[in-house]
Protein backbone atom coordinates (compact mmCIF):
# COMPACT_ATOMS: atom_id res chain seq x y z
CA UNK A 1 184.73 20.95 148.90
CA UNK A 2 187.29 20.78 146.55
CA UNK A 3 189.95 23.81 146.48
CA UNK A 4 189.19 25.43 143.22
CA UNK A 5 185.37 25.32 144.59
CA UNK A 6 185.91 27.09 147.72
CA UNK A 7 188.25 29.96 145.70
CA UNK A 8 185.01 30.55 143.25
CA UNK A 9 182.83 30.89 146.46
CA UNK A 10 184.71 32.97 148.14
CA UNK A 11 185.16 35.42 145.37
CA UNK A 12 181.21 35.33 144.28
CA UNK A 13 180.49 36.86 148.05
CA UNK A 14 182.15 39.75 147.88
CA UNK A 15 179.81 40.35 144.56
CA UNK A 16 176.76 39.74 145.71
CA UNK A 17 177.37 41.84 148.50
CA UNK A 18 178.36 44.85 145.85
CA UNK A 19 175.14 43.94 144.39
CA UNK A 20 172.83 43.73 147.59
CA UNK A 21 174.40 47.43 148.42
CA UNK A 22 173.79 48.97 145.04
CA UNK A 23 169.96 47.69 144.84
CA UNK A 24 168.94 50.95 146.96
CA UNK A 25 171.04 53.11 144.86
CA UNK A 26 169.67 51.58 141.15
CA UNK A 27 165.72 51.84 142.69
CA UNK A 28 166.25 55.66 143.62
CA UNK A 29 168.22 56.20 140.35
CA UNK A 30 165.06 54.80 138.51
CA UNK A 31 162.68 56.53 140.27
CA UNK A 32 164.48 59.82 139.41
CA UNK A 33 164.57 58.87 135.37
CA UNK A 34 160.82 57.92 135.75
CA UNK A 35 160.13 61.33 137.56
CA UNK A 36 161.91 63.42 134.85
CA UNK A 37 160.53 61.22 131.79
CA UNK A 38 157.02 62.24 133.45
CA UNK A 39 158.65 66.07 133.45
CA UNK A 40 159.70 66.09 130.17
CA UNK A 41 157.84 67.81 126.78
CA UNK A 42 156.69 65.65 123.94
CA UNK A 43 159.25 66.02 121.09
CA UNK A 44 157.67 68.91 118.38
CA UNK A 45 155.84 67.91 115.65
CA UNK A 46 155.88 69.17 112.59
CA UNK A 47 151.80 70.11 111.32
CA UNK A 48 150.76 68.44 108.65
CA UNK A 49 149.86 71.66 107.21
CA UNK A 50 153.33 72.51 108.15
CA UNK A 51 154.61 69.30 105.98
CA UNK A 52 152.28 69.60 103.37
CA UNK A 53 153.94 73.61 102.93
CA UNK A 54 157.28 72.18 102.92
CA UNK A 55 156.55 69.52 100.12
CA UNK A 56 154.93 72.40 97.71
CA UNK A 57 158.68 74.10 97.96
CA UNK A 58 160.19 71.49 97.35
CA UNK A 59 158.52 70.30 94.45
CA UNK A 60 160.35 70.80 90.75
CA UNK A 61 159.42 74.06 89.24
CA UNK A 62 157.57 74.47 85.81
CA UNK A 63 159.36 75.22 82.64
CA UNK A 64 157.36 78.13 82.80
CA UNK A 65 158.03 79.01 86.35
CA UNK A 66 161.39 78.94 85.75
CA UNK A 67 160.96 81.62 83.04
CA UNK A 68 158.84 83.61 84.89
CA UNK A 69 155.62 83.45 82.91
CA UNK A 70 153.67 82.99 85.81
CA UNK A 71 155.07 87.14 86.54
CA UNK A 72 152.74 88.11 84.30
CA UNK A 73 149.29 89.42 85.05
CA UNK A 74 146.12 89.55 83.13
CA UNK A 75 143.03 90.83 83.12
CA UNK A 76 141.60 87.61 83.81
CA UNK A 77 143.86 86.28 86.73
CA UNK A 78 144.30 83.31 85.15
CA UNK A 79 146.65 80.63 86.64
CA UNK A 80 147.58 79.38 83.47
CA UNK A 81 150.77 81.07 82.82
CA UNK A 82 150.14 80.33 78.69
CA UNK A 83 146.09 80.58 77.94
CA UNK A 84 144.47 81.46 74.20
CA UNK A 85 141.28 81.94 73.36
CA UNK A 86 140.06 82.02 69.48
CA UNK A 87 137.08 81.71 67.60
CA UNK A 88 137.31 78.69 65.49
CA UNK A 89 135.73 80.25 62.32
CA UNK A 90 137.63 83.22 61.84
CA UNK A 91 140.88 82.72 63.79
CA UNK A 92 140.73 85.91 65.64
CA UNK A 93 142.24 85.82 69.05
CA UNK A 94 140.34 86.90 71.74
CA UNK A 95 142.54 86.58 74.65
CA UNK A 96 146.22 85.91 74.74
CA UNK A 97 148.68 85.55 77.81
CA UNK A 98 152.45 84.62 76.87
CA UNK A 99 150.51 82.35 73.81
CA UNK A 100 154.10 82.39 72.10
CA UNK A 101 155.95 81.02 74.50
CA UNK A 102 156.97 77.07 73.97
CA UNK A 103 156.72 75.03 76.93
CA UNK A 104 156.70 71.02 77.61
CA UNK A 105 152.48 70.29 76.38
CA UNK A 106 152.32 66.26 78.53
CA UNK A 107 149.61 64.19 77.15
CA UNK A 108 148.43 67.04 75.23
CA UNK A 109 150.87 65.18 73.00
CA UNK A 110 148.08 62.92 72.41
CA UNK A 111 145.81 64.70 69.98
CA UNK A 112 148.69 64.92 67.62
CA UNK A 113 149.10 61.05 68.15
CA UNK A 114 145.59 59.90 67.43
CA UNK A 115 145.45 62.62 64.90
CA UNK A 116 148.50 60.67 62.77
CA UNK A 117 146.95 57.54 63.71
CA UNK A 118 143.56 58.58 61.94
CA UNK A 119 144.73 60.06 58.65
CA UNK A 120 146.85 56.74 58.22
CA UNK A 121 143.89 54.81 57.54
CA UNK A 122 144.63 52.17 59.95
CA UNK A 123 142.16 49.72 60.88
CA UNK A 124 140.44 50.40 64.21
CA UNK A 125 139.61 46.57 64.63
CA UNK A 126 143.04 45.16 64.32
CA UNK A 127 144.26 44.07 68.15
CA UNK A 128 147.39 45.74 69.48
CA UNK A 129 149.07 43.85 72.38
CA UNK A 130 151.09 45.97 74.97
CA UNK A 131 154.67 44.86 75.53
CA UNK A 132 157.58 45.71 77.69
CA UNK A 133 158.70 48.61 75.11
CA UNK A 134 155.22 50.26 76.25
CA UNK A 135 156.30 50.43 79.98
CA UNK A 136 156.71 53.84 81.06
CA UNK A 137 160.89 54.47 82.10
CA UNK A 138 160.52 58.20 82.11
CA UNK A 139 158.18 58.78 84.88
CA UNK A 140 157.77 55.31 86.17
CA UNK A 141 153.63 55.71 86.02
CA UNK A 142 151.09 52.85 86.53
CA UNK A 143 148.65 51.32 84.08
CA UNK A 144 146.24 49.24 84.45
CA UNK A 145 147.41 47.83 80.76
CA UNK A 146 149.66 45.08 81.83
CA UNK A 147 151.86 44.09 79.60
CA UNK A 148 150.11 40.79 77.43
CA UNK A 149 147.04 43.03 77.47
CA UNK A 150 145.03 42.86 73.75
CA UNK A 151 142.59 45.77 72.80
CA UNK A 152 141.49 46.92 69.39
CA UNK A 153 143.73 50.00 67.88
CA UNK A 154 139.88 51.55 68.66
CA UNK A 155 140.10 50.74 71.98
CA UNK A 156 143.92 51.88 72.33
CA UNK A 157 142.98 55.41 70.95
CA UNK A 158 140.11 55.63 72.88
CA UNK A 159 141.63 54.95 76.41
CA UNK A 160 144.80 57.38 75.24
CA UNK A 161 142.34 60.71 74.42
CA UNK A 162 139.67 59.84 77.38
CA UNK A 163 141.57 58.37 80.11
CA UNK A 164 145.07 59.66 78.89
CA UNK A 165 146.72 55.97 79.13
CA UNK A 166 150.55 56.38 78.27
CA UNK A 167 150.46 52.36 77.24
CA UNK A 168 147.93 52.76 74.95
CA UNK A 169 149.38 55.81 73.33
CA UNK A 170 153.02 54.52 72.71
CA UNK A 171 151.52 50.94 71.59
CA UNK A 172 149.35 53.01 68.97
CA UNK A 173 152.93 54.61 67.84
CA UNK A 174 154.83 51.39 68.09
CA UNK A 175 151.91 49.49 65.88
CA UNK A 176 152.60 52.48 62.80
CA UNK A 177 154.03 51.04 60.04
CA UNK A 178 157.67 51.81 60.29
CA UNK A 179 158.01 51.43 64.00
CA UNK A 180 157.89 54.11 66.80
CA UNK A 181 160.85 56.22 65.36
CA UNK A 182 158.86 56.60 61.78
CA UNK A 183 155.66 57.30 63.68
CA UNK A 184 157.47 60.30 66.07
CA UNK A 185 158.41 61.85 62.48
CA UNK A 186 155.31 61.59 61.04
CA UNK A 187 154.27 63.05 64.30
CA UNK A 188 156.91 65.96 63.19
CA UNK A 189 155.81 66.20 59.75
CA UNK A 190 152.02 66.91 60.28
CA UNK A 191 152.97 69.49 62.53
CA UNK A 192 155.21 71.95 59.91
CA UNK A 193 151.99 70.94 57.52
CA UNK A 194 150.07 72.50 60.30
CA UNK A 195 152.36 75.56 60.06
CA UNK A 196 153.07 74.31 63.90
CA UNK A 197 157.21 75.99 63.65
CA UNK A 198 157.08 76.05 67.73
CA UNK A 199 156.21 71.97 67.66
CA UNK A 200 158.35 69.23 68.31
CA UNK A 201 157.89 65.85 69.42
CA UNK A 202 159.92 62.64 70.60
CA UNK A 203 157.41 60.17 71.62
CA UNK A 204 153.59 59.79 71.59
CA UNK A 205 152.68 59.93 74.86
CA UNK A 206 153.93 63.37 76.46
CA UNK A 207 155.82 61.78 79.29
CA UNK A 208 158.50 63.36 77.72
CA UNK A 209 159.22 67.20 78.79
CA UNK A 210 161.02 67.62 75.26
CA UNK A 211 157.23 67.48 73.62
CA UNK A 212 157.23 70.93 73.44
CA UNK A 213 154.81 73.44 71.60
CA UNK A 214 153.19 76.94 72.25
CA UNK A 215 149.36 77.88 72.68
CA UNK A 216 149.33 79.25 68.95
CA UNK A 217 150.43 76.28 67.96
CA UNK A 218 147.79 74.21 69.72
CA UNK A 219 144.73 75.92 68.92
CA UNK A 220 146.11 75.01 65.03
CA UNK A 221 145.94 71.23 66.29
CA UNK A 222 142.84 71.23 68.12
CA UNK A 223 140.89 72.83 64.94
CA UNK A 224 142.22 70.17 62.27
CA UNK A 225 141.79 67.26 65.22
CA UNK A 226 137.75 69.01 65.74
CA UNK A 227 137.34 68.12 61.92
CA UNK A 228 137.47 64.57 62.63
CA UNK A 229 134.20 62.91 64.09
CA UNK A 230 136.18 59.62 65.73
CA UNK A 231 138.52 62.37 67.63
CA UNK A 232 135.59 64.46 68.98
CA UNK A 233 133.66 61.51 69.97
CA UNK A 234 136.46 59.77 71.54
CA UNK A 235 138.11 62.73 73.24
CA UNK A 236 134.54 63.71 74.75
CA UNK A 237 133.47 60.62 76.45
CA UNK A 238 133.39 60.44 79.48
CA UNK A 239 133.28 56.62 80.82
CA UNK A 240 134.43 53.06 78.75
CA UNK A 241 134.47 49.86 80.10
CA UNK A 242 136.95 47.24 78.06
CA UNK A 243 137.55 43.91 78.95
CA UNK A 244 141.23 43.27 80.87
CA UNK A 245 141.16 39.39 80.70
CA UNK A 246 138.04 38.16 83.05
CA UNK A 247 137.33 41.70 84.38
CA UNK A 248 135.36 44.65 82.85
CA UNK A 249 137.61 47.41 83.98
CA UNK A 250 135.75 51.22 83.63
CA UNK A 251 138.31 53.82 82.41
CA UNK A 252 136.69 57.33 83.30
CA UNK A 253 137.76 60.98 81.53
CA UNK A 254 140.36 63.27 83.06
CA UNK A 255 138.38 66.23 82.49
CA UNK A 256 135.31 66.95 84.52
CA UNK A 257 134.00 69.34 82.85
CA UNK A 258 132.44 67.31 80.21
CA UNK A 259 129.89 66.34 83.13
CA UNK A 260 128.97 69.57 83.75
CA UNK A 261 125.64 70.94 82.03
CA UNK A 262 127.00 73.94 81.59
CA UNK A 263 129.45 73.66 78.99
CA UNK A 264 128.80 72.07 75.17
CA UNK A 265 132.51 70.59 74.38
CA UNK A 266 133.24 69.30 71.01
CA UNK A 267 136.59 68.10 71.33
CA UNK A 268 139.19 67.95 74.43
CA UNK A 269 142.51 66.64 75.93
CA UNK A 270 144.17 67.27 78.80
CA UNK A 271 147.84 67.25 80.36
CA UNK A 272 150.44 67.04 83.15
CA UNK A 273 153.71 66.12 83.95
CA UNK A 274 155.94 68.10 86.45
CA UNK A 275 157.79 69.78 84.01
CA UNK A 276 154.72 71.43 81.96
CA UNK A 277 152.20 71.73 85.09
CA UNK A 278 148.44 70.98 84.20
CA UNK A 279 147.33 71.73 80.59
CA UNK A 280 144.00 71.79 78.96
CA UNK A 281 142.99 72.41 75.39
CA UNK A 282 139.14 72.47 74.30
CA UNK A 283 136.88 72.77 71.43
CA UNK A 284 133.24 74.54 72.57
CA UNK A 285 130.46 76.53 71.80
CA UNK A 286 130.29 79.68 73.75
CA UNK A 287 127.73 82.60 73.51
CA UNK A 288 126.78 80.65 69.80
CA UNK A 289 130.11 80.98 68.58
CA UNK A 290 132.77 77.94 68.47
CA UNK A 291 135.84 78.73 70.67
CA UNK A 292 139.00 77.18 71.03
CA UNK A 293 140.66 77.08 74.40
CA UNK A 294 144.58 76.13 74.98
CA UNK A 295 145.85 76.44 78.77
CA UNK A 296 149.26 75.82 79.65
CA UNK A 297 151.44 75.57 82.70
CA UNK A 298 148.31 76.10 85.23
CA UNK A 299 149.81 75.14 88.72
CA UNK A 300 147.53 74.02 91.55
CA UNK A 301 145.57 70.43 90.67
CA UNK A 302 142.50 71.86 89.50
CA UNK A 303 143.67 75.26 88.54
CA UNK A 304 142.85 74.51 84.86
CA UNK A 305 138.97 73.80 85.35
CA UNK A 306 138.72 77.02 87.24
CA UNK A 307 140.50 79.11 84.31
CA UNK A 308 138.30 77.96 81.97
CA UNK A 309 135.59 78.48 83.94
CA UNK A 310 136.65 81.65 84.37
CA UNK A 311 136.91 82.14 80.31
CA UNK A 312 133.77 80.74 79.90
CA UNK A 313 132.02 83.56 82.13
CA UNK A 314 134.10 86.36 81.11
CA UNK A 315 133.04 85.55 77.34
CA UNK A 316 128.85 84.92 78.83
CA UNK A 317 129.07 87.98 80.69
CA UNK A 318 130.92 90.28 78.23
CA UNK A 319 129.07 89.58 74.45
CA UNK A 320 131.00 93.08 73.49
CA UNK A 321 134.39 90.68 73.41
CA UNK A 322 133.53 88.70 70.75
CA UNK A 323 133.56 92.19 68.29
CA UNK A 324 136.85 93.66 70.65
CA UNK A 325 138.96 90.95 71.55
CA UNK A 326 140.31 91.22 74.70
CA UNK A 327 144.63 91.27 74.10
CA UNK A 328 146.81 90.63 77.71
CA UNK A 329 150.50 89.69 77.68
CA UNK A 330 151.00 88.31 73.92
């Protein structure tokens, strides 16, 4: 054995005999972690429920909650924090709660757009292609248009009132002659024809929270839209299939009412972005008489079918409103 191997044997012993004597203490040392990991709680958990809570406050605040609309009670309980209801005929308001107020209206926006689109004579069988410029930066939503996709202006204006496609609706604006900027200020125009003075608009779709307007303001919109047969017919349906390519894709409505028996809509649209809550605007016969119907600002997902449901009765089960108009916070 050479020298240098002798000196690294000789200093290896005296480890492995440090070793040897700590292999009793290391087994008892792990079979004390062991016996307090077995002692020990789970780590809380926060409920679901508890989570779920947490995300709601959180969440960004309505225009309207942050002016305090939703303060104000009515006789209905509504949890709109905006709702109108007038007869079509005669223009006399039969409910009102905060109908002055101008909040952010989200695809409500898209009434006024096919609206435009309609009274500019452009033909419904020409084919519109969606491009990058239709691609939703504001709120970063999905379609199911990708961009290449060809439909007929038809088909664009039918997907943008039923299924509330944001594609669709900008393509529609981008395809007016002028561009997107002269179609946004012909948007503008037709409302100050409409004697809409709380109205303005920036885009076509509604993404936008600076597409503002107030319930008076609406129900104006919704009974020059109702005059148009296209716009009821299109707004109203509730299922269209269009080809995407190879597939048959099914686009569906975003307001379930128009499945139920109960009601007899003539026109509709409906709404929501964070900023504006869920909004609903409607055209229907109630009690014989033609109603219109603007929501705004209704928080809860399907807070806005239950206040109209809730209209709806109150008018069945009170026939003395329609000769005294029931008046809440104007």
């Amino acid at each position: 054995m050479t020298l240098s191997a002798f000196a690294v044997c000789c200093l290896a012993m005296p480890v492995q005999k440090a070793e040897a004597a700590s292999a009793p203490v290391k087994k008892a040392a792990q079979k004390q972690v062991a016996k307090d990991v077995r002692k020990a709680k789970p780590a809380t958990r926060t409920p679901r429920k508890a989570v779920a809570s947490i995300t709601a406050v959180a969440a960004k605040p309505t225009f309207g909650q942050l002016y305090g609309l939703h303060d104000a009670a009515d006789p209905l309980d509504l949890k709109s924090s905006v709702a109108l209801v007038m007869d079509q005929d005669t223009n006399e308001v039969l409910f009102a709660k905060n109908s002055q107020a101008v909040l952010p209206i989200a695809s409500i926006t898209k009434l006024m757009t096919a609206l435009v689109v309609v009274e500019a004579g452009q033909s419904l069988d020409e084919k519109l292609t969606i491009s990058d410029e239709d691609i939703d930066t504001e709120k970063r939503t999905h379609s199911r248009l990708v961009v290449g996709t060809t439909l007929t202006r038809g088909e664009m204006m039918h997907l943008a009132l039923m299924s509330s496609e944001n594609r669709a609706a900008n393509a529609l604006g981008r395809h007016y002659p002028g561009g997107l900027e002269t179609f946004v200020a012909a948007m503008n125009q037709k409302a100050q024809a409409l004697g809409m003075v709380d109205t303005h608009y920036v885009e076509p779709t509604g993404l936008s929270s600076r597409n503002q307007s107030s319930a008076r303001d609406l129900a104006a919109l919704v009974k020059v839209a109702h005059e148009f047969p296209l716009l009821r017919e299109l707004s109203t349906s509730r299922e269209h299939q269009v080809a995407l390519g190879r597939r048959q894709v099914q686009f569906h409505s975003t307001n379930g009412l128009l499945s139920s028996k109960s009601w007899d809509i003539g026109l509709q649209k409906t709404g929501f972005i964070n900023e504006a809550g869920r909004c609903l605007v409607m055209q229907a016969r109630m009690a014989g008489r033609k109603v219109i119907m603007v929501l705004l600002d209704s928080t809860g997902k399907y807070s806005r079918i239950g206040d109209a449901e809730r209209v709806r009765k109150w008018v069945l089960s009170n026939p003395a409103v329609l000769s005294q108009p029931l008046k809440a916070v104007l």
